[in-house]
C-alpha atoms as a PDB file:
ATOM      1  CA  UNK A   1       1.888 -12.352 -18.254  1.00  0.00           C
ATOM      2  CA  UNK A   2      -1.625 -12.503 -17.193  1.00  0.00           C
ATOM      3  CA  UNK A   3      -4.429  -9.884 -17.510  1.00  0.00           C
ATOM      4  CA  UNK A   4      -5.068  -8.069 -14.740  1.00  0.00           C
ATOM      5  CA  UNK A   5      -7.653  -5.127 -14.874  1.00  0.00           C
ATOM      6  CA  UNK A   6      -6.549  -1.677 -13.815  1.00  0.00           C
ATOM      7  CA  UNK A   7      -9.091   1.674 -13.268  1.00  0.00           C
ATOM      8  CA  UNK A   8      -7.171   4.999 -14.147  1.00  0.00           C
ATOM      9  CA  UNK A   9      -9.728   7.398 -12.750  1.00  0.00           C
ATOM     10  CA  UNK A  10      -8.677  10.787 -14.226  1.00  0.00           C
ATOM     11  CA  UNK A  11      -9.765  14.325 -16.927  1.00  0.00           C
ATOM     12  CA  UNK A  12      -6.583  13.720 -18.904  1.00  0.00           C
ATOM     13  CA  UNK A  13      -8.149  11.780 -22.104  1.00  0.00           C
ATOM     14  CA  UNK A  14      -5.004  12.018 -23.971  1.00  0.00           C
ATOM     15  CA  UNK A  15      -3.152  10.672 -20.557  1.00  0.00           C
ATOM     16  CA  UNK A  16      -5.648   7.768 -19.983  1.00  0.00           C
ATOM     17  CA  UNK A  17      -5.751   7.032 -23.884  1.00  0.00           C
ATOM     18  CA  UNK A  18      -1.404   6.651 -23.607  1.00  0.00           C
ATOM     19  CA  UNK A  19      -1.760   4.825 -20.313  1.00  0.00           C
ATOM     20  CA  UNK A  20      -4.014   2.136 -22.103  1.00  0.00           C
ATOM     21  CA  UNK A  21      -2.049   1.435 -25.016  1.00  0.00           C
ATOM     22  CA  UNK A  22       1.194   0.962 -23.102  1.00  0.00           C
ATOM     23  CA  UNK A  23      -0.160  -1.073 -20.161  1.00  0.00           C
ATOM     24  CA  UNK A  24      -2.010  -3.256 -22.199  1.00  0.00           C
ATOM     25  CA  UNK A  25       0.931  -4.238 -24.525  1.00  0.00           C
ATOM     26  CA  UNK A  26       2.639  -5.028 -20.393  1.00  0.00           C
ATOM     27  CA  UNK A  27      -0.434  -7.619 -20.363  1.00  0.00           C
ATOM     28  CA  UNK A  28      -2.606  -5.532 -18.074  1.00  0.00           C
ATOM     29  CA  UNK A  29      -6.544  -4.397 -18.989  1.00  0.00           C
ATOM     30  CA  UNK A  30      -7.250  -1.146 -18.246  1.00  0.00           C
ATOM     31  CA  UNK A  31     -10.940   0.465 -17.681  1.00  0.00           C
ATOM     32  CA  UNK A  32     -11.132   4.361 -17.464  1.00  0.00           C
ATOM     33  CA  UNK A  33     -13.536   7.048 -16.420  1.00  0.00           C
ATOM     34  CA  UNK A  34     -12.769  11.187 -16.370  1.00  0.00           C
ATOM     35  CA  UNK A  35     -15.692  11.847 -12.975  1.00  0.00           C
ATOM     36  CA  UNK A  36     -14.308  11.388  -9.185  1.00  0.00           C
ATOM     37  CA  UNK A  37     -18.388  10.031  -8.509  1.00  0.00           C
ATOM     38  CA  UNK A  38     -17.840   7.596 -11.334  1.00  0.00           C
ATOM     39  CA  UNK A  39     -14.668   7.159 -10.669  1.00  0.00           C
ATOM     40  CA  UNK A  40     -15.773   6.146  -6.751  1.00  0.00           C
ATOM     41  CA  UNK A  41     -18.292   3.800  -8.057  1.00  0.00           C
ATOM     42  CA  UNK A  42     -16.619   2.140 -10.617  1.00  0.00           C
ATOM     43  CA  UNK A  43     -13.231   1.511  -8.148  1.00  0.00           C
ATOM     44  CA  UNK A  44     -15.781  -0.059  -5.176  1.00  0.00           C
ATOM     45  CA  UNK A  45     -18.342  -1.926  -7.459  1.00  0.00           C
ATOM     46  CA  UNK A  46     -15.260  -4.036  -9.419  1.00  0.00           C
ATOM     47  CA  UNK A  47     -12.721  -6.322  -8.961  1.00  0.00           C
ATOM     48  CA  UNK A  48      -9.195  -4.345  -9.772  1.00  0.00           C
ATOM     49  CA  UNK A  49      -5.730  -5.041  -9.223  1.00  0.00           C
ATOM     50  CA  UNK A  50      -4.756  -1.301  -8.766  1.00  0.00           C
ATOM     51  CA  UNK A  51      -6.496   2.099  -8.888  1.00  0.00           C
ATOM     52  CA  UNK A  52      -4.946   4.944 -10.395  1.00  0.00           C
ATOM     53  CA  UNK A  53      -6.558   8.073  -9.029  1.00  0.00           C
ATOM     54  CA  UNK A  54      -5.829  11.556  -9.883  1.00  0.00           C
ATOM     55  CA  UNK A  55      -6.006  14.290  -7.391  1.00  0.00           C
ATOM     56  CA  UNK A  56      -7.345  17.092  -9.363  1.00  0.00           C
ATOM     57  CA  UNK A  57     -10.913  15.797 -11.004  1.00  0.00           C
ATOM     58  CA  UNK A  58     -14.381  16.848 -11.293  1.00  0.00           C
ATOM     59  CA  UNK A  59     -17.259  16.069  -9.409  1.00  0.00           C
ATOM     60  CA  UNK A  60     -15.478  15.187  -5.937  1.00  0.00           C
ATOM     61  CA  UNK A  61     -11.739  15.504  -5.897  1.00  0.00           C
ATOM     62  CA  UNK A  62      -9.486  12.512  -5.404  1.00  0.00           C
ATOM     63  CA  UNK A  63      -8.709  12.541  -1.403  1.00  0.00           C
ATOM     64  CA  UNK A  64     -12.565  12.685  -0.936  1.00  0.00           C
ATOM     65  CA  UNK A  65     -12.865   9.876  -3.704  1.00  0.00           C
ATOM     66  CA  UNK A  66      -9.955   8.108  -1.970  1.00  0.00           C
ATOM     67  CA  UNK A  67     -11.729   8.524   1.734  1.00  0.00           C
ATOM     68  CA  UNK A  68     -14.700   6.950   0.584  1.00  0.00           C
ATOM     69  CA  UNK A  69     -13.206   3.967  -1.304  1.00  0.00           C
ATOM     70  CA  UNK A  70     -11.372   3.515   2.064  1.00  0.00           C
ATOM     71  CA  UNK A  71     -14.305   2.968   4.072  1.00  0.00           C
ATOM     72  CA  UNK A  72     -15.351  -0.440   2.347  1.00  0.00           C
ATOM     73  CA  UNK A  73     -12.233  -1.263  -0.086  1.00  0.00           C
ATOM     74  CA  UNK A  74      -8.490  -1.773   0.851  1.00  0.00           C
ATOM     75  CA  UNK A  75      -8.162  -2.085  -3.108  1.00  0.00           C
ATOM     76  CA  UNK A  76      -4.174  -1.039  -3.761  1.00  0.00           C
ATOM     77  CA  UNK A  77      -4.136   2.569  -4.887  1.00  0.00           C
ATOM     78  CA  UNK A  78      -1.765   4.726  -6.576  1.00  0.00           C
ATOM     79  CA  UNK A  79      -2.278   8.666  -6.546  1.00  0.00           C
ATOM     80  CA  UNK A  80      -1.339  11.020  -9.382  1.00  0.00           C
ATOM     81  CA  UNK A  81      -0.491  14.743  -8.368  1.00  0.00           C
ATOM     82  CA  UNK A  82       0.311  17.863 -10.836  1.00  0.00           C
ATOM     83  CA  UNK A  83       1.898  19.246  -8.048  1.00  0.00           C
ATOM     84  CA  UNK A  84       5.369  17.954  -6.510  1.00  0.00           C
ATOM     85  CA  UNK A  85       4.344  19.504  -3.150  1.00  0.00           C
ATOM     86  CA  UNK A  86       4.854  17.320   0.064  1.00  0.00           C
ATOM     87  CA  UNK A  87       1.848  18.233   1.695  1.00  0.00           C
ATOM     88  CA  UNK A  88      -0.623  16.430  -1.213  1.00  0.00           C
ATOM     89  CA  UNK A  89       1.914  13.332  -1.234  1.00  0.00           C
ATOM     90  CA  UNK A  90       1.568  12.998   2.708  1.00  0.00           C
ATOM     91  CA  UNK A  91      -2.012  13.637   2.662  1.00  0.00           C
ATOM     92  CA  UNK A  92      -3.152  10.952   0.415  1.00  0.00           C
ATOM     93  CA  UNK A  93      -0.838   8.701   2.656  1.00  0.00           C
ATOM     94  CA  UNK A  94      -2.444   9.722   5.256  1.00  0.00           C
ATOM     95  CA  UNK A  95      -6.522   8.764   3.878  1.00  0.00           C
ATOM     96  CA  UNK A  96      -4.858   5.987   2.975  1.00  0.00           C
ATOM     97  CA  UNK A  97      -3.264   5.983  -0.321  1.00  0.00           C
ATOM     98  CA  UNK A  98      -0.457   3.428  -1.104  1.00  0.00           C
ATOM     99  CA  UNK A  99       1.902   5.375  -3.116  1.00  0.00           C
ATOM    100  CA  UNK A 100       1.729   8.749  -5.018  1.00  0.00           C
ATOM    101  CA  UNK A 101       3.518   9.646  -8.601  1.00  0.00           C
ATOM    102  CA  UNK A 102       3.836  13.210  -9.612  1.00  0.00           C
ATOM    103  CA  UNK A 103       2.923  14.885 -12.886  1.00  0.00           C
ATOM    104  CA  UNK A 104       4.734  14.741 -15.655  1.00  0.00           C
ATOM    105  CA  UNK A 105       5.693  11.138 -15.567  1.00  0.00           C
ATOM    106  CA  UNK A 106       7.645   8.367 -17.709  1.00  0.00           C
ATOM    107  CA  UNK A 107       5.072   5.437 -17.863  1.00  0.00           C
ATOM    108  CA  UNK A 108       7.876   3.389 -17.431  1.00  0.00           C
ATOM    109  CA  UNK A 109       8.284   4.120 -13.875  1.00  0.00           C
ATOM    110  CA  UNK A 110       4.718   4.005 -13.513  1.00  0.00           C
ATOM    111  CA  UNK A 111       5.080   0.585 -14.906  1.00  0.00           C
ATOM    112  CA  UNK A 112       7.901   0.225 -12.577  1.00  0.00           C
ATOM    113  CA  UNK A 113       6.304   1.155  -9.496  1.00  0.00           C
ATOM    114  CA  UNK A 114       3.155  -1.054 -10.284  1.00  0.00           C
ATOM    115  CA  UNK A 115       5.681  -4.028 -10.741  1.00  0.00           C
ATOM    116  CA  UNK A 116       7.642  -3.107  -7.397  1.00  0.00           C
ATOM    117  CA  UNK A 117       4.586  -2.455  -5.090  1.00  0.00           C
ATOM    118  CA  UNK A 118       1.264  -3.969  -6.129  1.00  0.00           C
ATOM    119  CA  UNK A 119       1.399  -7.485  -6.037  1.00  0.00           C
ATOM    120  CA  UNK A 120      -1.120  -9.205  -9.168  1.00  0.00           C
ATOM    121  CA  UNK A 121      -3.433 -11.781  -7.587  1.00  0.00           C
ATOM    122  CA  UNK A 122      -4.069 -15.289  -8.482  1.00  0.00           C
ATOM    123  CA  UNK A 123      -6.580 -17.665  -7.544  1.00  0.00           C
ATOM    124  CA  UNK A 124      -4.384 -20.184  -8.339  1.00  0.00           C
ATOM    125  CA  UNK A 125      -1.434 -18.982  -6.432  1.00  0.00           C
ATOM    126  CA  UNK A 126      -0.776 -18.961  -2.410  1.00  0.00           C
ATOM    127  CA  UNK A 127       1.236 -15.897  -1.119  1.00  0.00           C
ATOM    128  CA  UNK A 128       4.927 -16.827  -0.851  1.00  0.00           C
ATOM    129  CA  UNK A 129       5.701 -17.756   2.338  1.00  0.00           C
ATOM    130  CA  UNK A 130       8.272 -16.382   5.018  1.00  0.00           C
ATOM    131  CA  UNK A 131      11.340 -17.050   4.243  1.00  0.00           C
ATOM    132  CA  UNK A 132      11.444 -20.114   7.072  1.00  0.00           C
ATOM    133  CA  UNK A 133       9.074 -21.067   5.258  1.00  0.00           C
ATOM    134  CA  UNK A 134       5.981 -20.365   8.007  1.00  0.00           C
ATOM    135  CA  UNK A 135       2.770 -19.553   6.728  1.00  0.00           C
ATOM    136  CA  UNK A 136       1.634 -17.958   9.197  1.00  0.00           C
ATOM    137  CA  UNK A 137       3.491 -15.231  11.340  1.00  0.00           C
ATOM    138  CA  UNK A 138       2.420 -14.462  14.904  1.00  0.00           C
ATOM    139  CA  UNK A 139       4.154 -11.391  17.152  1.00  0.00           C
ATOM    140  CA  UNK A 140       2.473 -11.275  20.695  1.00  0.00           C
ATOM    141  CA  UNK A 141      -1.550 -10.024  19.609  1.00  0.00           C
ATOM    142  CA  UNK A 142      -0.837  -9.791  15.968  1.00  0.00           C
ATOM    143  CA  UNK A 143      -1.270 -12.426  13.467  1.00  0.00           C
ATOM    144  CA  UNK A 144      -0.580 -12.523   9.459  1.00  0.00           C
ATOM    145  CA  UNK A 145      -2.209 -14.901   7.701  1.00  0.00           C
ATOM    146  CA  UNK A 146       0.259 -15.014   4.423  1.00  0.00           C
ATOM    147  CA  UNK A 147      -1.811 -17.251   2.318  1.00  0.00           C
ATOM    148  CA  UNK A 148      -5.064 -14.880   2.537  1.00  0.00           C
ATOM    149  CA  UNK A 149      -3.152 -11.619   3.301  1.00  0.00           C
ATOM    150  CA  UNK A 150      -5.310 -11.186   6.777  1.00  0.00           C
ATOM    151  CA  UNK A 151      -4.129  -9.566  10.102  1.00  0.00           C
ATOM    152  CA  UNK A 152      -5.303  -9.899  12.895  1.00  0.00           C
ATOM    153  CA  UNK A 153      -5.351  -8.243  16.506  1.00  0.00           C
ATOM    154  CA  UNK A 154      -6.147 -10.194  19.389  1.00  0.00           C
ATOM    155  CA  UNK A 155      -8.389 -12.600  17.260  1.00  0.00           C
ATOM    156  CA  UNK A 156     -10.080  -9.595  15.736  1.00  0.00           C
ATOM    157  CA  UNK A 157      -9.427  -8.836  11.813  1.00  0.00           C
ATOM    158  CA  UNK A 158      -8.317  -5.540  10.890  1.00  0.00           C
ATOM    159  CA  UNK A 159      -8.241  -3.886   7.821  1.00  0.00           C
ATOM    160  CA  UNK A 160      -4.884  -3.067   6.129  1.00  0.00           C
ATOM    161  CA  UNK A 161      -3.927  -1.985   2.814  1.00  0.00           C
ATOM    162  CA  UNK A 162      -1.583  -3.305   0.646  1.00  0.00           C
ATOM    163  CA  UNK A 163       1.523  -1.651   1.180  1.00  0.00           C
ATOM    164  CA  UNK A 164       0.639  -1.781   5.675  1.00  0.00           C
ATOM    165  CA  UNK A 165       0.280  -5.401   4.978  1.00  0.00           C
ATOM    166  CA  UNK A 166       3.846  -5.587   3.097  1.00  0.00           C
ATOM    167  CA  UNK A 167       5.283  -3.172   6.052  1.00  0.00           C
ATOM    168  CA  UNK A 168       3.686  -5.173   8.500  1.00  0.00           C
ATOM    169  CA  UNK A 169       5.100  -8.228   7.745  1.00  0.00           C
ATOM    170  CA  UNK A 170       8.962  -6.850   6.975  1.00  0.00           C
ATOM    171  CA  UNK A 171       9.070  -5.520  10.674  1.00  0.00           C
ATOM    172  CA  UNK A 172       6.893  -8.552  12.138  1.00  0.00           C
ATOM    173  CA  UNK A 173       9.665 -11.427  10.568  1.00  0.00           C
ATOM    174  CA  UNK A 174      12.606  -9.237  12.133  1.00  0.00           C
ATOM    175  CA  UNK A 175      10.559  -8.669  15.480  1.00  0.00           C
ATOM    176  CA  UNK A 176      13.060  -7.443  18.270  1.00  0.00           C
ATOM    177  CA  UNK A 177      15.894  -5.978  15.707  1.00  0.00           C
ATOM    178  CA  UNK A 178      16.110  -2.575  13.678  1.00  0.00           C
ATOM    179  CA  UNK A 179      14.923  -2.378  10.352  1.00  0.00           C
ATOM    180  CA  UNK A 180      16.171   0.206   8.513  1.00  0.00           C
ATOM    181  CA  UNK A 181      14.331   2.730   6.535  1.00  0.00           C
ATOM    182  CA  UNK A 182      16.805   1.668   3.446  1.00  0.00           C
ATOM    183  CA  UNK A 183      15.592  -1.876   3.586  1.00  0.00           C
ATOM    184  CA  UNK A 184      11.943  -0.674   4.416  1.00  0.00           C
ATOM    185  CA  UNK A 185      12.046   1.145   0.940  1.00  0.00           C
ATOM    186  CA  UNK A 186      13.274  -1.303  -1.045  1.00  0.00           C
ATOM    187  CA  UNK A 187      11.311  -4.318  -0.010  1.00  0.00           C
ATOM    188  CA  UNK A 188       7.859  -2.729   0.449  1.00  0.00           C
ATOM    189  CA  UNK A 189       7.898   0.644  -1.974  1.00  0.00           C
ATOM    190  CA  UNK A 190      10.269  -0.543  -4.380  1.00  0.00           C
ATOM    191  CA  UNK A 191      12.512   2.376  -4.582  1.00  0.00           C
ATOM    192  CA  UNK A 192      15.863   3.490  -2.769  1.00  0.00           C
ATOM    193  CA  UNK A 193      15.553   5.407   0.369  1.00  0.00           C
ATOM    194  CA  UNK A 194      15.285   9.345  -0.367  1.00  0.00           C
ATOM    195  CA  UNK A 195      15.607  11.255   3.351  1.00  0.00           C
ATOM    196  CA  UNK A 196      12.854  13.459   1.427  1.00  0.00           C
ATOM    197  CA  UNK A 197      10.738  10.819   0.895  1.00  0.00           C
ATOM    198  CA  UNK A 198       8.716  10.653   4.376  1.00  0.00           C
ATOM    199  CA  UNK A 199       6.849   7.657   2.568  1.00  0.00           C
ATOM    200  CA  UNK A 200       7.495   4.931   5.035  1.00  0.00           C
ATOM    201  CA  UNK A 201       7.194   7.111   7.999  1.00  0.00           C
ATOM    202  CA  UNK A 202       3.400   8.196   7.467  1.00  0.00           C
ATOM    203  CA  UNK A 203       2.521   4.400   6.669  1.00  0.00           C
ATOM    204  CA  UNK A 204       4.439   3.320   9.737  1.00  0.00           C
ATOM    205  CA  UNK A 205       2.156   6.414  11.643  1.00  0.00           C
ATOM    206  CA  UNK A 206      -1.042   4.600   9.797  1.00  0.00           C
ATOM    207  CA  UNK A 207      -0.015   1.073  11.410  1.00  0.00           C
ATOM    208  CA  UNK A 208       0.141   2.322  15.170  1.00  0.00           C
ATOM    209  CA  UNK A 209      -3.286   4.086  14.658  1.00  0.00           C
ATOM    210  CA  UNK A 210      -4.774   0.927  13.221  1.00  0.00           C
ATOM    211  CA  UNK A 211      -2.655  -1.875  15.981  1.00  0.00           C
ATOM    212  CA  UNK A 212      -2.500   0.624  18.789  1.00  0.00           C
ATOM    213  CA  UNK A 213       0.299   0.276  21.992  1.00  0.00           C
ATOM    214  CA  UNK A 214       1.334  -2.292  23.582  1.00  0.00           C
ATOM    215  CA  UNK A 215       0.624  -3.201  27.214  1.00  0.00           C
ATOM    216  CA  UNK A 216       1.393  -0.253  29.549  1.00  0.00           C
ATOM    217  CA  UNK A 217       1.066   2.421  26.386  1.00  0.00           C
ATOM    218  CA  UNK A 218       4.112   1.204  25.001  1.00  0.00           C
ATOM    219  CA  UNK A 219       5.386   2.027  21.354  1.00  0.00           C
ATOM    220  CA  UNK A 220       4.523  -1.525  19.170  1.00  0.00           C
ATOM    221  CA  UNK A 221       6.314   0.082  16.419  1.00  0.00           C
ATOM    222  CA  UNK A 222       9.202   2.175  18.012  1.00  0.00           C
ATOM    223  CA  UNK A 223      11.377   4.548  15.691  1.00  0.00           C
ATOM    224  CA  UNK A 224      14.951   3.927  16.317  1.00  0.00           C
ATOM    225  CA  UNK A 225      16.839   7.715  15.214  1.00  0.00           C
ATOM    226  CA  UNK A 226      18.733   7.627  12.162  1.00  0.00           C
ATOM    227  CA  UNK A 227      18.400   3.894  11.611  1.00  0.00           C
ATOM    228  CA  UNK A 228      15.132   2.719  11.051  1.00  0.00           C
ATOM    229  CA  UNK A 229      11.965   1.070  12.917  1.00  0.00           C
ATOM    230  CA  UNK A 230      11.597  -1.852  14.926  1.00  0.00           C
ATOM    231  CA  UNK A 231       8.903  -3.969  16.085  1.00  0.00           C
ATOM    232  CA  UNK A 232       8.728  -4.448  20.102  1.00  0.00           C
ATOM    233  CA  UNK A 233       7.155  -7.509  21.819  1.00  0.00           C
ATOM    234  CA  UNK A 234       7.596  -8.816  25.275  1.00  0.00           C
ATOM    235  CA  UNK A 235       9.782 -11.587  26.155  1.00  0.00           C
ATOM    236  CA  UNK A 236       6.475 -14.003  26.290  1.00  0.00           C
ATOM    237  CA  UNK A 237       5.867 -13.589  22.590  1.00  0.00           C
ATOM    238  CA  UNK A 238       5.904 -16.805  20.335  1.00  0.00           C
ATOM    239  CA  UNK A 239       6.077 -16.674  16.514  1.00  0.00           C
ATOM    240  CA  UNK A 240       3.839 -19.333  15.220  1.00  0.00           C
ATOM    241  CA  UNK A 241       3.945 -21.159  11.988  1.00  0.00           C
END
């Protein structure tokens, strides 16, 4: 397995100091700080695979930590909670988060859920392609460049993180057909579908701020009830390779 560096930004010392010694024996390196400032300058001054970041911390508190990594870095992040309430878990989707875990937790599903969702990096390696083997996928105005993980709309690039990319490009490869939340789950998030688990739908809410409608204020990404999401384009649009 090879390294890849990790910041856990969070007070827990005893947490952080379990965290390091079980992720590192996975192959990962792990940096920590304990300040939300530090923890800010550390996560947009580095080169990390994943942040960690805890909601409760001193000196600014994660979502305002998380808000200002997000205007500069679309670094893959992960936020921890104490609480189990809904609101916090949609909230930190919302600013931009990838994924949340809740407080307690077994680090094996936090090892589990950075396996499933984050993908690791490396120089020497080209994204996998689409499974026709394109490199490239085109939908109408949007383009995703697989290779070097860019989208684009209408020539323009726009920022997405990890896990919008990864959505992205599941409803962009089955353009014109439903997608259901089930499938959504499993190949982006890495987990089976929960109706509880309004995941998907808040990231799917974060895509049609960032792509906007299509022609004549049309839905790009139109919910389909009680099956899924699917990806509309007119009867002009060419997928490229």
């Amino acid at each position: 397995m090879v390294d890849e560096k990790i910041l856990i930004v969070d007070d827990d010392m005893e947490l952080c100091a379990l965290l390091e010694e079980y992720l590192a024996g996975e192959g990962f390196q792990l940096e920590t700080c304990h300040d939300g400032n530090l923890g800010y300058e550390r996560a947009t001054s580095h080169a990390y695979a994943l942040v960690i970041l805890d909601v409760m911390l001193p000196g600014c508190n994660g979502f305002d930590v998380l808000k200002k990594i997000r205007k500069t870095s679309e670094v893959p992040v992960l936020m921890l909670t104490a609480r189990s309430d809904e609101v916090d878990r949609i909230v930190g989707l919302e600013i931009g988060a990838d994924d949340y875990l809740a407080k307690p937790f077994n680090p094996r599903e936090l090892l589990a859920r950075i396996l499933a969702r984050f993908p690791r990096p490396r120089p020497e390696s080209a994204e996998k392609p689409s499974a026709d083997g394109k490199s490239r996928i085109s939908v109408g105005d949007v383009e995703l460049e697989l290779t070097t993980r860019r989208a684009r709309l209408q020539n323009r690039e726009i920022a997405l993180t990890t896990v919008e990319f990864n959505l992205l490009r599941q409803l962009m490869e089955s353009a014109g057909q439903i997608v259901s939340r089930e499938k959504l789950n499993t190949a982006v998030l890495g987990r089976e579908y929960s109706p509880l688990d309004r995941s998907i739908d808040v990231h799917i809410s974060n895509l049609r701020k960032k792509l906007g409608p299509l022609e004549g204020d049309t839905d790009r990404i139109k919910a389909i009830r009680g099956e899924g999401y699917l990806y509309a384009f007119s009867v002009e649009s060419e997928r490229k390779q």
